[in-house]
PDB file of N, CA and C in Angstrom:
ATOM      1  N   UNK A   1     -77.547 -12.350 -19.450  1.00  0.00           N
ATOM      2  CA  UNK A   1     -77.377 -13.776 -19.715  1.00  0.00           C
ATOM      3  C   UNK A   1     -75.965 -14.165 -19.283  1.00  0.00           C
ATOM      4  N   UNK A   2     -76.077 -15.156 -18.870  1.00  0.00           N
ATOM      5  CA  UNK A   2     -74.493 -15.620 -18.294  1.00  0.00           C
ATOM      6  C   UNK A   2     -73.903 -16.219 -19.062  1.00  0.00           C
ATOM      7  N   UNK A   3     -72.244 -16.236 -19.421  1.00  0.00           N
ATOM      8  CA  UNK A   3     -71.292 -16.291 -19.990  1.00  0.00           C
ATOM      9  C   UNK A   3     -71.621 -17.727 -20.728  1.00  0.00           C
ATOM     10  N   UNK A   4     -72.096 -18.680 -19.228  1.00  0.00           N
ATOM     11  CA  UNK A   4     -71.945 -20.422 -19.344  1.00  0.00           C
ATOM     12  C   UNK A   4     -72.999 -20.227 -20.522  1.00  0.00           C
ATOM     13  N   UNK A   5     -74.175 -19.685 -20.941  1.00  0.00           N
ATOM     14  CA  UNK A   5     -75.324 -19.783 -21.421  1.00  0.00           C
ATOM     15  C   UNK A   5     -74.965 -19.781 -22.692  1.00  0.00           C
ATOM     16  N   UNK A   6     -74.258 -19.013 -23.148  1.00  0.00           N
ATOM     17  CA  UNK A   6     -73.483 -18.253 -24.383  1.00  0.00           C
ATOM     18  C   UNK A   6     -73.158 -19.195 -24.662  1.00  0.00           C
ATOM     19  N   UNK A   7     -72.242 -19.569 -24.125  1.00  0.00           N
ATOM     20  CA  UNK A   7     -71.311 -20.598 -24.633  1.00  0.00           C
ATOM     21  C   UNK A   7     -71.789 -22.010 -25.136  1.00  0.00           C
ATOM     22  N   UNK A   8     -72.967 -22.671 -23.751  1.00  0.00           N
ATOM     23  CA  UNK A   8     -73.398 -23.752 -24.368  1.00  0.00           C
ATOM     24  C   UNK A   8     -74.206 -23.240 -25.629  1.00  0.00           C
ATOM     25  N   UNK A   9     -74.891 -22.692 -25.687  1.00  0.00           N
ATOM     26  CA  UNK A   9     -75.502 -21.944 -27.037  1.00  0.00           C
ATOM     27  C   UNK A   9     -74.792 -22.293 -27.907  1.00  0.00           C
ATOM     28  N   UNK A  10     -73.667 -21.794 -28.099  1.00  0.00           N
ATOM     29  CA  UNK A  10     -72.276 -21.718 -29.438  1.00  0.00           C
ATOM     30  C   UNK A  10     -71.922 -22.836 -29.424  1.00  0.00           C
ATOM     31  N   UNK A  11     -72.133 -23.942 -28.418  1.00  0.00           N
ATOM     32  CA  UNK A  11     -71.073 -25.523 -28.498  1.00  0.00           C
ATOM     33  C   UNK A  11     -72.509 -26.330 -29.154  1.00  0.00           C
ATOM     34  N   UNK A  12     -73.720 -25.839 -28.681  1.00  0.00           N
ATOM     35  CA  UNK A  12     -74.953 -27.044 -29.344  1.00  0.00           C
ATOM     36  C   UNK A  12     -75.099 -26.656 -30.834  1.00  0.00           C
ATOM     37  N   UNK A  13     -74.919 -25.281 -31.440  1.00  0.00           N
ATOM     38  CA  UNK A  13     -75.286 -25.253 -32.871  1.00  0.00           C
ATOM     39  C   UNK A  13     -73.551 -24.839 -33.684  1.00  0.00           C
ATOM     40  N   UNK A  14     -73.035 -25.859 -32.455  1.00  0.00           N
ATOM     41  CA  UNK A  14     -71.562 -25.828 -33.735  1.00  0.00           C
ATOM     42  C   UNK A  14     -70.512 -24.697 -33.515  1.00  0.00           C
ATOM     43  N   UNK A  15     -70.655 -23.412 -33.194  1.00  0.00           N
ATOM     44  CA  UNK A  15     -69.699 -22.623 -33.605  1.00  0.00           C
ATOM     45  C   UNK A  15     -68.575 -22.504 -32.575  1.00  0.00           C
ATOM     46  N   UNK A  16     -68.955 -23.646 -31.447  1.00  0.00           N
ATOM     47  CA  UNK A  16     -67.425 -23.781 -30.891  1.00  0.00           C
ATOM     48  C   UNK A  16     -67.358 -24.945 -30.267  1.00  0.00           C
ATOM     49  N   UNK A  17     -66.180 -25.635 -30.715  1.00  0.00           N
ATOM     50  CA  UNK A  17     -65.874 -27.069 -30.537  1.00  0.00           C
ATOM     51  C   UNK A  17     -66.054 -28.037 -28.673  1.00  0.00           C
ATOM     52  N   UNK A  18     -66.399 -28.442 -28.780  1.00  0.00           N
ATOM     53  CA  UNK A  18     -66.132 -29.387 -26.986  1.00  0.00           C
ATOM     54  C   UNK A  18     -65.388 -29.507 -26.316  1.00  0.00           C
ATOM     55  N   UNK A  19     -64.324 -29.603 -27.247  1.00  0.00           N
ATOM     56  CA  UNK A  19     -63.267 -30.057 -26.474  1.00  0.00           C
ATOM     57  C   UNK A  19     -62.041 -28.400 -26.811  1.00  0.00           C
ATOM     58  N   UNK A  20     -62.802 -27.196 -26.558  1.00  0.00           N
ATOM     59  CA  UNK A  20     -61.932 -25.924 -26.339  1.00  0.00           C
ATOM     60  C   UNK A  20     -62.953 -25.122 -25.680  1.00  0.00           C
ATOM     61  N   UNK A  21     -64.426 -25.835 -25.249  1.00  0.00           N
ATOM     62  CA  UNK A  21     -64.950 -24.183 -24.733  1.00  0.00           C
ATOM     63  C   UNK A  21     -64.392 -23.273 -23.665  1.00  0.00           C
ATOM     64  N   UNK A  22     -63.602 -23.989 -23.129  1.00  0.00           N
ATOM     65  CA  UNK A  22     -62.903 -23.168 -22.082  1.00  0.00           C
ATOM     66  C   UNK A  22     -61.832 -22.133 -22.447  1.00  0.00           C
ATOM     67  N   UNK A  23     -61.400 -22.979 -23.343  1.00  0.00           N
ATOM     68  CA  UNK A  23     -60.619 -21.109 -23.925  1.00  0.00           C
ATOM     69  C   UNK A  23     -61.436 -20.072 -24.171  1.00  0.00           C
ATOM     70  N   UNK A  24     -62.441 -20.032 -24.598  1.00  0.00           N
ATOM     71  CA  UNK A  24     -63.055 -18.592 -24.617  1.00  0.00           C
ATOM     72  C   UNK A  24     -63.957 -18.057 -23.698  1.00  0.00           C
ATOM     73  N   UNK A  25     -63.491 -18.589 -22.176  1.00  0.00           N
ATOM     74  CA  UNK A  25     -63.538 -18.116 -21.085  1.00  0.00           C
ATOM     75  C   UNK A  25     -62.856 -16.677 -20.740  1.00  0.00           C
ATOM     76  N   UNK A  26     -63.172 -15.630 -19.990  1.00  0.00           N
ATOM     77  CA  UNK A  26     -62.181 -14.859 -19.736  1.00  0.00           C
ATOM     78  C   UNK A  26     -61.200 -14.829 -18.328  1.00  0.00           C
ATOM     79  N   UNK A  27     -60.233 -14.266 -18.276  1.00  0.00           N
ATOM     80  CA  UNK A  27     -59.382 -15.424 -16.436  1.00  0.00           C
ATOM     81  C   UNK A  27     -59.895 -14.616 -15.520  1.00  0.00           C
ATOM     82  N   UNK A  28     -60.839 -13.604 -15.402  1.00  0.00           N
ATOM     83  CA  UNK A  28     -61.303 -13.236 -14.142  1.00  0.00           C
ATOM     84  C   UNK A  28     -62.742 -13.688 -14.239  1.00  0.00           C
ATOM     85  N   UNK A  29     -63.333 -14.725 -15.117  1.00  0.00           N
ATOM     86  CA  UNK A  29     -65.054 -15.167 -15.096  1.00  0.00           C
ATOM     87  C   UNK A  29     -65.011 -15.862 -13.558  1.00  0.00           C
ATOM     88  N   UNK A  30     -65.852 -15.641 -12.753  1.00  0.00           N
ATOM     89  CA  UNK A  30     -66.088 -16.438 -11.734  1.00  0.00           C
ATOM     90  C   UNK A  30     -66.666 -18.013 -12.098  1.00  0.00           C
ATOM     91  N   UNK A  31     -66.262 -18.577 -11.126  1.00  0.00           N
ATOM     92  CA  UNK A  31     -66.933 -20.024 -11.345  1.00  0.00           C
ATOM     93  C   UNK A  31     -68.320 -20.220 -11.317  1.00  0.00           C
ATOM     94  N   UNK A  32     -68.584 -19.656 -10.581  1.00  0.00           N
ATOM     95  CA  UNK A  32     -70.043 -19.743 -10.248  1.00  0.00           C
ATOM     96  C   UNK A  32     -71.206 -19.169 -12.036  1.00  0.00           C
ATOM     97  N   UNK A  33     -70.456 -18.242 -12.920  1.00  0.00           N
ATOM     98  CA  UNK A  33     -70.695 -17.273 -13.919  1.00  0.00           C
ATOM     99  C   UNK A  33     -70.827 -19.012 -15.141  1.00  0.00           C
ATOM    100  N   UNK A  34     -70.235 -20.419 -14.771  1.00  0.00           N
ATOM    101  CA  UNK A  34     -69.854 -21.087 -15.579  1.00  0.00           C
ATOM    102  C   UNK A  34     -70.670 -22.039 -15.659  1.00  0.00           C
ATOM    103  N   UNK A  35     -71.349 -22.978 -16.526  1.00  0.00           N
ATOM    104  CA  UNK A  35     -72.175 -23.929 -16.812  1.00  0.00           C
ATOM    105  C   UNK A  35     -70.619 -25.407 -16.864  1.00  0.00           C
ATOM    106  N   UNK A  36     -70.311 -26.217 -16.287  1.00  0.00           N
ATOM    107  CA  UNK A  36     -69.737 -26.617 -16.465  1.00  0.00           C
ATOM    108  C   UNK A  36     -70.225 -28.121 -17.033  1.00  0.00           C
ATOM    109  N   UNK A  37     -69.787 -28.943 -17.640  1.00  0.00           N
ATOM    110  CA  UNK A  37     -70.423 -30.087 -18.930  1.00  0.00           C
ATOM    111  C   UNK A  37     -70.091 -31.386 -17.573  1.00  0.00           C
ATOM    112  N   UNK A  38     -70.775 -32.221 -17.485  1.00  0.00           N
ATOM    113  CA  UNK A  38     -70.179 -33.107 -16.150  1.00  0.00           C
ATOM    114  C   UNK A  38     -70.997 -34.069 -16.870  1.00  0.00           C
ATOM    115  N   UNK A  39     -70.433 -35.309 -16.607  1.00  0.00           N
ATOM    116  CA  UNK A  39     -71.261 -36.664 -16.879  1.00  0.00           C
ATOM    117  C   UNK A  39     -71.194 -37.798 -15.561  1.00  0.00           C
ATOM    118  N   UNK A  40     -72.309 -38.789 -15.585  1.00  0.00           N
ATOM    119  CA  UNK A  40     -73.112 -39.135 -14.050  1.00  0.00           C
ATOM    120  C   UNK A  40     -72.307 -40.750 -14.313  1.00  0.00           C
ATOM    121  N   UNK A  41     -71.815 -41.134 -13.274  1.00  0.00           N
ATOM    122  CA  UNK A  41     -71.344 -42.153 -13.276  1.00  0.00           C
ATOM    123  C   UNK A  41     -70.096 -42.431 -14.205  1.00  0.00           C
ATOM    124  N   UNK A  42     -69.021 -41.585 -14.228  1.00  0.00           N
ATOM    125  CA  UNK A  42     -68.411 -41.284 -15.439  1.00  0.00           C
ATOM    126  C   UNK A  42     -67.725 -42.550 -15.762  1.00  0.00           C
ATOM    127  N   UNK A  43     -67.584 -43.516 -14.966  1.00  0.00           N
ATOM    128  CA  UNK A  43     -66.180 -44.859 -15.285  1.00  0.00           C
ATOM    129  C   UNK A  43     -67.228 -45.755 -15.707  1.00  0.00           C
ATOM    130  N   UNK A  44     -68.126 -45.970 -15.610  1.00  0.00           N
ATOM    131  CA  UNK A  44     -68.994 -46.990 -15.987  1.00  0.00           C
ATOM    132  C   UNK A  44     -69.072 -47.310 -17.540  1.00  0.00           C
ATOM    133  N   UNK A  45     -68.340 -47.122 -18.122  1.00  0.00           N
ATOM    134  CA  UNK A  45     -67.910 -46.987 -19.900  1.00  0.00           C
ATOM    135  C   UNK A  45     -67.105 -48.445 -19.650  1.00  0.00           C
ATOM    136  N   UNK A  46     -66.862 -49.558 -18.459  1.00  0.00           N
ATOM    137  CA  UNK A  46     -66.415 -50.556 -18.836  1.00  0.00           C
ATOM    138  C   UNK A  46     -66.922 -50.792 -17.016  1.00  0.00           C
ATOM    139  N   UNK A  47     -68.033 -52.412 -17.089  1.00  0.00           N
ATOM    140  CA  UNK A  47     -68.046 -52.755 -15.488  1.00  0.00           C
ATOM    141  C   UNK A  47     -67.556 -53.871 -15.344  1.00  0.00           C
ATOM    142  N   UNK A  48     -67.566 -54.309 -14.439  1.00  0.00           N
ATOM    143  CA  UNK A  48     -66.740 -55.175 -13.752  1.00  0.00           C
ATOM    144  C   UNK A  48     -68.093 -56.374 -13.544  1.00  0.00           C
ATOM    145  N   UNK A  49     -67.920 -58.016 -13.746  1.00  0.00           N
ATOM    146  CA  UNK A  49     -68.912 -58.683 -13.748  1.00  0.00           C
ATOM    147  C   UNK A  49     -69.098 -59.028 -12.288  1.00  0.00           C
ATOM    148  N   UNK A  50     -68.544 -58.655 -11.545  1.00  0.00           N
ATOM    149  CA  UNK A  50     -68.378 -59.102 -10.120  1.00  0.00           C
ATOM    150  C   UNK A  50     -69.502 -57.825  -9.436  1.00  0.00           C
ATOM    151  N   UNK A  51     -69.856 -58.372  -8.240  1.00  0.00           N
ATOM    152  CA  UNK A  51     -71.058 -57.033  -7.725  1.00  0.00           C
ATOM    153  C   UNK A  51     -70.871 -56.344  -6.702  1.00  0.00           C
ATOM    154  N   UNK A  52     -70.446 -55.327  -7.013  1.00  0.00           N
ATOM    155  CA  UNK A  52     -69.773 -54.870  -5.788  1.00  0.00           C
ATOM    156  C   UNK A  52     -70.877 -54.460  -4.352  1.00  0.00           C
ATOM    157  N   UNK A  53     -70.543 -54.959  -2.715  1.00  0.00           N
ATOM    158  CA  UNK A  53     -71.214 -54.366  -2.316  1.00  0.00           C
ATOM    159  C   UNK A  53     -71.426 -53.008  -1.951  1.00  0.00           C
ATOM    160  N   UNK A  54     -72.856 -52.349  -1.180  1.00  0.00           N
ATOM    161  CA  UNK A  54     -73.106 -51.198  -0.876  1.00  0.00           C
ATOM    162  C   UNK A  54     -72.460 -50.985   0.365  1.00  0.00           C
ATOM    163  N   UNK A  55     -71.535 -50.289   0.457  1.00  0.00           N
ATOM    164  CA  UNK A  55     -70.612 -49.784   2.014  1.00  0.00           C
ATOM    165  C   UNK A  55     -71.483 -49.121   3.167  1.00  0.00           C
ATOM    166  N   UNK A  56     -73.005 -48.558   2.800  1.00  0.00           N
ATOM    167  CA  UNK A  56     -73.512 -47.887   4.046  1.00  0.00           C
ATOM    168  C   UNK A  56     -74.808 -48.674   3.798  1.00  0.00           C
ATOM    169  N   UNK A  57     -74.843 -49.910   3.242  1.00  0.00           N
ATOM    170  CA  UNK A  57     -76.385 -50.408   3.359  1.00  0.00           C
ATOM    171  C   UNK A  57     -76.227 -51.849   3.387  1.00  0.00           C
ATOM    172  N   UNK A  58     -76.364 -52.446   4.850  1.00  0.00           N
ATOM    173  CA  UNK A  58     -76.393 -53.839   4.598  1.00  0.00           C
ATOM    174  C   UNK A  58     -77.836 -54.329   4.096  1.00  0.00           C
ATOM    175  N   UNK A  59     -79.008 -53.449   4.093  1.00  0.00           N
ATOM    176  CA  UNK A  59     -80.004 -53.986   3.792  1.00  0.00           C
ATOM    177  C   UNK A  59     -79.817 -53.549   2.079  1.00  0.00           C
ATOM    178  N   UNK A  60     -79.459 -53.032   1.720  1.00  0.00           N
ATOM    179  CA  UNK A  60     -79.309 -52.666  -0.232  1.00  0.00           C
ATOM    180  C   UNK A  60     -78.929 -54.190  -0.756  1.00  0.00           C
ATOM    181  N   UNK A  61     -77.630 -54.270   0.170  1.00  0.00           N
ATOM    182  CA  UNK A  61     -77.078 -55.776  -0.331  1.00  0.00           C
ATOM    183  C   UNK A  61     -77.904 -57.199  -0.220  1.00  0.00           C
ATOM    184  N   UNK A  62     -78.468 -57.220   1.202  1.00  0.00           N
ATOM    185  CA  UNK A  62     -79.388 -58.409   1.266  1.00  0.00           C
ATOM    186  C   UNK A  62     -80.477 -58.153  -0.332  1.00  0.00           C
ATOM    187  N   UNK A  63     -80.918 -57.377   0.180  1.00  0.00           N
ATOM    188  CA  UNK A  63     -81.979 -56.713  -1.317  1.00  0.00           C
ATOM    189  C   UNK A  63     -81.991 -57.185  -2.878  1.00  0.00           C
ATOM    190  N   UNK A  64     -80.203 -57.105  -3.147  1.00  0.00           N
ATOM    191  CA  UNK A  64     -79.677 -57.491  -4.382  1.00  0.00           C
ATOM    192  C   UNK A  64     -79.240 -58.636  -4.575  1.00  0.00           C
ATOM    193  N   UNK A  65     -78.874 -58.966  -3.166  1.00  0.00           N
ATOM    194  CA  UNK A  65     -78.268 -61.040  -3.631  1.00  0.00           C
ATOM    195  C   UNK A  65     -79.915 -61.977  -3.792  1.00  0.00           C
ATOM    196  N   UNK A  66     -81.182 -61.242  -2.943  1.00  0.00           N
ATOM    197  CA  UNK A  66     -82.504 -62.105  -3.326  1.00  0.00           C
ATOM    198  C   UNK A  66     -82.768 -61.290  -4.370  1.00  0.00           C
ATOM    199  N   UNK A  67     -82.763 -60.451  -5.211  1.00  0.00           N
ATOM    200  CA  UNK A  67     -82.868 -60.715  -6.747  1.00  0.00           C
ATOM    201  C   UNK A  67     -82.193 -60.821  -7.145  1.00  0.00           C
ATOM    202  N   UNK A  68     -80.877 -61.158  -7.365  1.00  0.00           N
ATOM    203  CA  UNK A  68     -80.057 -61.814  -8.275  1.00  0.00           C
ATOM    204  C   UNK A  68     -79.988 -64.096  -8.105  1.00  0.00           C
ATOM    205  N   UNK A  69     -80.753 -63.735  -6.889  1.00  0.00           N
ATOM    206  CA  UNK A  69     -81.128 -65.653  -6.616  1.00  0.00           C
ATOM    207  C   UNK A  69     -82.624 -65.634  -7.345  1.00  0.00           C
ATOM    208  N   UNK A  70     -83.912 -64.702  -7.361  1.00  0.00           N
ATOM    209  CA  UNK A  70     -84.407 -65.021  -8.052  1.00  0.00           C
ATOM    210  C   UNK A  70     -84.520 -65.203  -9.302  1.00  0.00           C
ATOM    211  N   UNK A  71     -83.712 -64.137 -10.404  1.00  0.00           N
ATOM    212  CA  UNK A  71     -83.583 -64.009 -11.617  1.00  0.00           C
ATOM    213  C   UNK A  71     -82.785 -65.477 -11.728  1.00  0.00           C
ATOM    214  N   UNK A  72     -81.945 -65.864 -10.805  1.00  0.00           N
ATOM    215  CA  UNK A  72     -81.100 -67.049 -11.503  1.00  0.00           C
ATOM    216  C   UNK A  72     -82.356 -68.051 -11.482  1.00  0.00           C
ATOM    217  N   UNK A  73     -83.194 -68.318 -10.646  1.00  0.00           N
ATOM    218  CA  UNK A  73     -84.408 -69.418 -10.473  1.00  0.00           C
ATOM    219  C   UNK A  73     -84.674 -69.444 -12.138  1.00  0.00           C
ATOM    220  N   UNK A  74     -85.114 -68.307 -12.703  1.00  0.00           N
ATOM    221  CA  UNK A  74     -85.938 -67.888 -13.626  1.00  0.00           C
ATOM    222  C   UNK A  74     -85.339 -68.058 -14.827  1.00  0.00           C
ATOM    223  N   UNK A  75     -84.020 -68.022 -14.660  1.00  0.00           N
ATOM    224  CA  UNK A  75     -83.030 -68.198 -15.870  1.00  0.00           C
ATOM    225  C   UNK A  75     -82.418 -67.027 -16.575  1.00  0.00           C
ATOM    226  N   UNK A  76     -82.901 -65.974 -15.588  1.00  0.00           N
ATOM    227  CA  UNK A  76     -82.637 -64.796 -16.623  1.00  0.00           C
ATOM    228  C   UNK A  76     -81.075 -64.161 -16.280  1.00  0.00           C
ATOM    229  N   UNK A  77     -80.771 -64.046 -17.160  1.00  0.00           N
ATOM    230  CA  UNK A  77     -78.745 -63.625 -16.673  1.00  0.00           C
ATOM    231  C   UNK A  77     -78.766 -62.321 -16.129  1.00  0.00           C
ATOM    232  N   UNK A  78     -78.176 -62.148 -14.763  1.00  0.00           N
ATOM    233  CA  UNK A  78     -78.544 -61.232 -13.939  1.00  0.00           C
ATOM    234  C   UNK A  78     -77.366 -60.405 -14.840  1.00  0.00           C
ATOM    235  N   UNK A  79     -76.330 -60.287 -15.595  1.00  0.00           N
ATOM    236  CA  UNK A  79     -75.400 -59.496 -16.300  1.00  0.00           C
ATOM    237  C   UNK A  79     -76.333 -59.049 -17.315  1.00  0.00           C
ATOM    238  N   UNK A  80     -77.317 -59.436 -17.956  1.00  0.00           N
ATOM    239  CA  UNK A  80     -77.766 -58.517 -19.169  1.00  0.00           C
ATOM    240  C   UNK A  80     -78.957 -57.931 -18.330  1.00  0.00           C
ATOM    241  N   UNK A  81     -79.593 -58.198 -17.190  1.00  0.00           N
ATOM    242  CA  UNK A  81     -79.971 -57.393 -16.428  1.00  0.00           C
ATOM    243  C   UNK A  81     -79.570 -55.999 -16.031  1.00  0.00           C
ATOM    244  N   UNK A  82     -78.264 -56.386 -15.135  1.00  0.00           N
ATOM    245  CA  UNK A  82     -77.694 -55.180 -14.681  1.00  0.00           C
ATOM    246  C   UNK A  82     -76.913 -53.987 -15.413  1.00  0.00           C
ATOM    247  N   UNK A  83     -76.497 -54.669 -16.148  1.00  0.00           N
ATOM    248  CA  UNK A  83     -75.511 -54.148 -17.307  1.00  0.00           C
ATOM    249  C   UNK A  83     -75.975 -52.699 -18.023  1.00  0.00           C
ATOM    250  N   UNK A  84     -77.820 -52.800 -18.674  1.00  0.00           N
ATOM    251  CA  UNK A  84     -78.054 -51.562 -19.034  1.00  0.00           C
ATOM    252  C   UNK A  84     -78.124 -50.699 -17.891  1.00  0.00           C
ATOM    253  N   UNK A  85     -78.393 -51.516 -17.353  1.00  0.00           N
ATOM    254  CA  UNK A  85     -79.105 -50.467 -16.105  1.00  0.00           C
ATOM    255  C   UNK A  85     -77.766 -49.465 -15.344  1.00  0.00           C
ATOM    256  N   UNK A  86     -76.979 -50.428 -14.655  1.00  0.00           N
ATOM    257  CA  UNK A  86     -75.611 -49.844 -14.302  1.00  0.00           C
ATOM    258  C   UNK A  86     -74.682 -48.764 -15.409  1.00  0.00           C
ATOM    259  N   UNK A  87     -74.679 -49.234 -16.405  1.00  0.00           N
ATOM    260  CA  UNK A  87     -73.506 -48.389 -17.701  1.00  0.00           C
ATOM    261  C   UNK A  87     -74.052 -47.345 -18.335  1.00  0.00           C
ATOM    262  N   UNK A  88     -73.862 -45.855 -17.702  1.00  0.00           N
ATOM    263  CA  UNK A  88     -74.453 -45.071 -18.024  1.00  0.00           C
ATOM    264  C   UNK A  88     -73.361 -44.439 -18.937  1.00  0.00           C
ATOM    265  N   UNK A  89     -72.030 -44.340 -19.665  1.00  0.00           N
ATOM    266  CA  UNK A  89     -70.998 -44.531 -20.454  1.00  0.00           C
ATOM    267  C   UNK A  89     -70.428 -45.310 -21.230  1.00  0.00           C
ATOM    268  N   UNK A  90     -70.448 -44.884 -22.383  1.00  0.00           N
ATOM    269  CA  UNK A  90     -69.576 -45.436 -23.759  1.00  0.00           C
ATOM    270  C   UNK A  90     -68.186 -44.624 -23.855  1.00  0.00           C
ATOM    271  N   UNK A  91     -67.866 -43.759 -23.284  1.00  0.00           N
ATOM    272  CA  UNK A  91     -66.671 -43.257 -23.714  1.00  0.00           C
ATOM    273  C   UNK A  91     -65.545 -43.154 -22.164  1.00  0.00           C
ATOM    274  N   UNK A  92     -64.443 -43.746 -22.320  1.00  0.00           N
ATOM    275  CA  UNK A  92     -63.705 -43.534 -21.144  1.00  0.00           C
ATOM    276  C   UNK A  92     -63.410 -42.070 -20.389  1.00  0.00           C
ATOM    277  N   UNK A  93     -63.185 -41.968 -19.363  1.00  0.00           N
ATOM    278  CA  UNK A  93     -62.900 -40.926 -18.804  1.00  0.00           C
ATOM    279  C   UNK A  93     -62.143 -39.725 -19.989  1.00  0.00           C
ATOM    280  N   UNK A  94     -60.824 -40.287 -20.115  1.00  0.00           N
ATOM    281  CA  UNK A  94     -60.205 -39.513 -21.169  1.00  0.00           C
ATOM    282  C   UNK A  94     -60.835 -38.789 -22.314  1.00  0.00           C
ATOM    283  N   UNK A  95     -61.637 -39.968 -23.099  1.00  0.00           N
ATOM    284  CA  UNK A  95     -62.427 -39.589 -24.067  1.00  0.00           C
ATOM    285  C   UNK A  95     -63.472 -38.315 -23.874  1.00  0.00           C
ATOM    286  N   UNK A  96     -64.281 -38.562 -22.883  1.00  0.00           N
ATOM    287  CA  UNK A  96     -65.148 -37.794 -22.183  1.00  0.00           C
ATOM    288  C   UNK A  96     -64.078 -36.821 -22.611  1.00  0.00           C
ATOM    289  N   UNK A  97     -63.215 -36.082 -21.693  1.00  0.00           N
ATOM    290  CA  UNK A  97     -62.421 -34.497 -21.188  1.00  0.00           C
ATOM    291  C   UNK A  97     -62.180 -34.240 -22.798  1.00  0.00           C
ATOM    292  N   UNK A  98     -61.329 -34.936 -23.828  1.00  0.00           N
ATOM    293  CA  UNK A  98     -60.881 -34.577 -24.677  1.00  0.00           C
ATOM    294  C   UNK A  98     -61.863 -34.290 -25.852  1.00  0.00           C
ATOM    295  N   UNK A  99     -62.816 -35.553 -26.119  1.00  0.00           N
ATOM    296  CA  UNK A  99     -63.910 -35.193 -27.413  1.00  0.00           C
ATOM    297  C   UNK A  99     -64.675 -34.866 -27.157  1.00  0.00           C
ATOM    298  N   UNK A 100     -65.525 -34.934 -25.563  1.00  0.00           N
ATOM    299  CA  UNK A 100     -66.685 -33.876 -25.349  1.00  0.00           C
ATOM    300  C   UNK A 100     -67.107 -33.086 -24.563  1.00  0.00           C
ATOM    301  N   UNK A 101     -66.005 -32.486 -23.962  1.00  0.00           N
ATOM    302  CA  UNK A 101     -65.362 -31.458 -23.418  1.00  0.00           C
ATOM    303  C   UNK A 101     -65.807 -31.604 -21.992  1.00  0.00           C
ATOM    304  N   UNK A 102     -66.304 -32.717 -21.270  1.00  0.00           N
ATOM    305  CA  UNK A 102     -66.515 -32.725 -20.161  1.00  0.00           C
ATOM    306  C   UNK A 102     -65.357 -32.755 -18.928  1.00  0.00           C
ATOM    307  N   UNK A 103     -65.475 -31.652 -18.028  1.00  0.00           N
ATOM    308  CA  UNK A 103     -64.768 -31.570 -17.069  1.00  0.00           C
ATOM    309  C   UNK A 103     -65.353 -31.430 -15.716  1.00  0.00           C
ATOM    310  N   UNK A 104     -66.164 -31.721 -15.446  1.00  0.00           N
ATOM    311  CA  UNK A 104     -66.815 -32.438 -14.034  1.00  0.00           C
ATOM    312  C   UNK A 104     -67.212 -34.084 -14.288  1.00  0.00           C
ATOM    313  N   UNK A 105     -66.698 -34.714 -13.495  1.00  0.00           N
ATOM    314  CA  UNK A 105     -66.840 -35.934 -13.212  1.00  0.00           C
ATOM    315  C   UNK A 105     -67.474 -37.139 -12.291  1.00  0.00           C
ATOM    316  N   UNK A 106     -68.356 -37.464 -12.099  1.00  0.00           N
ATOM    317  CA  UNK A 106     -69.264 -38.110 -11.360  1.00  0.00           C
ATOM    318  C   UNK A 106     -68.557 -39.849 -10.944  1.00  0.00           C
ATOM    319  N   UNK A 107     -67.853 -40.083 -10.224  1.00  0.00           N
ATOM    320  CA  UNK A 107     -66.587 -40.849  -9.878  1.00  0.00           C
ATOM    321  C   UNK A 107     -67.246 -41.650  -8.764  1.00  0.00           C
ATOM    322  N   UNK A 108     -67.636 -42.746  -9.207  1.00  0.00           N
ATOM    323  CA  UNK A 108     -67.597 -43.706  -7.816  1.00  0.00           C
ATOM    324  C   UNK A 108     -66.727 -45.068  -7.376  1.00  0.00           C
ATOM    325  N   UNK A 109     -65.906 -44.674  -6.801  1.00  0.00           N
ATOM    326  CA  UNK A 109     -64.528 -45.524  -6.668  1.00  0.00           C
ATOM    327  C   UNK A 109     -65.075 -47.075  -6.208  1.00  0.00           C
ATOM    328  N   UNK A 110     -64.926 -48.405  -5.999  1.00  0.00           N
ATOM    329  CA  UNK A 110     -65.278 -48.979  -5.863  1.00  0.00           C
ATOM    330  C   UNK A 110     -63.853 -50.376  -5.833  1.00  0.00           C
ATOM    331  N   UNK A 111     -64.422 -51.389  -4.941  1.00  0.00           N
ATOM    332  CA  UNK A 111     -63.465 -52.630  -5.091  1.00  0.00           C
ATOM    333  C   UNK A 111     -63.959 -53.629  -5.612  1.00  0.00           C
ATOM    334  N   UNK A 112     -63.341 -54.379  -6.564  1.00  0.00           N
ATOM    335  CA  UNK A 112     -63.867 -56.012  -7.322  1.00  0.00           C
ATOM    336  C   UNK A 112     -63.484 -56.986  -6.712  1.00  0.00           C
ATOM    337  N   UNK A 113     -62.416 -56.371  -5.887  1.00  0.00           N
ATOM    338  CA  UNK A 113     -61.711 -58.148  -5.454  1.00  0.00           C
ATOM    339  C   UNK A 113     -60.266 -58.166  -6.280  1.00  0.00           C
ATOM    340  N   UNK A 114     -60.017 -57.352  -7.037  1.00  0.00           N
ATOM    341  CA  UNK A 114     -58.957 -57.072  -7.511  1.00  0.00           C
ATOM    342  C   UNK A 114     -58.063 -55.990  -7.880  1.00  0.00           C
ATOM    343  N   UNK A 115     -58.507 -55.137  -8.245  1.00  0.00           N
ATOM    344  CA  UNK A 115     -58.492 -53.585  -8.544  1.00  0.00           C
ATOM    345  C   UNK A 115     -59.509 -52.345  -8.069  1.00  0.00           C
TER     346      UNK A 115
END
């Protein structure tokens, strides 16, 4: 059984905390020997109301401005639309590494028009 296996084992029924499983790593475990904790879309714990476009799909974008013109026809607020759907995070990056021990990160950089 591999090391990573152990370990998540010991972090799901408690007997070792999230935010230390890596100390009871040993320094010659290979990486590959490691289950590492990663979360998908990790910044999305706060979005931006603005929509950003798709950089390798001009047809994604045409796609999304005619449903976001139909939902407006319809009345329906394309933000409580997108919102579940897009925010796959409640906890900021930081939070993530420190309280639940995640250290792979699923990062998609993006522009608003401002930041």
């Amino acid at each position: 059984m591999k090391l990573g296996v152990v370990i998540l084992i010991n972090v799901a029924i408690g007997f070792i905390s999230t935010t230390n499983w890596m100390s009871f790593l040993k320094d010659n475990v290979s990486l590959s020997d490691i289950f590492i904790p990663g979360s998908h879309d990790s910044g999305t714990y706060v979005l931006s109301k603005r929509i950003q476009p798709e950089p390798l799909s001009d047809f994604l974008d045409r796609l999304l401005d005619i449903c976001c013109r139909i939902l407006k026809k319809f009345g329906i607020p394309i933000w409580k639309v997108i919102t579940p759907w897009a925010m796959t995070q409640t906890q900021s990056i930081f939070t993530q590494a420190q309280s639940s021990g995640i250290r792979y990160f699923d990062i998609r950089a993006g522009w608003n028009g401002t930041n």
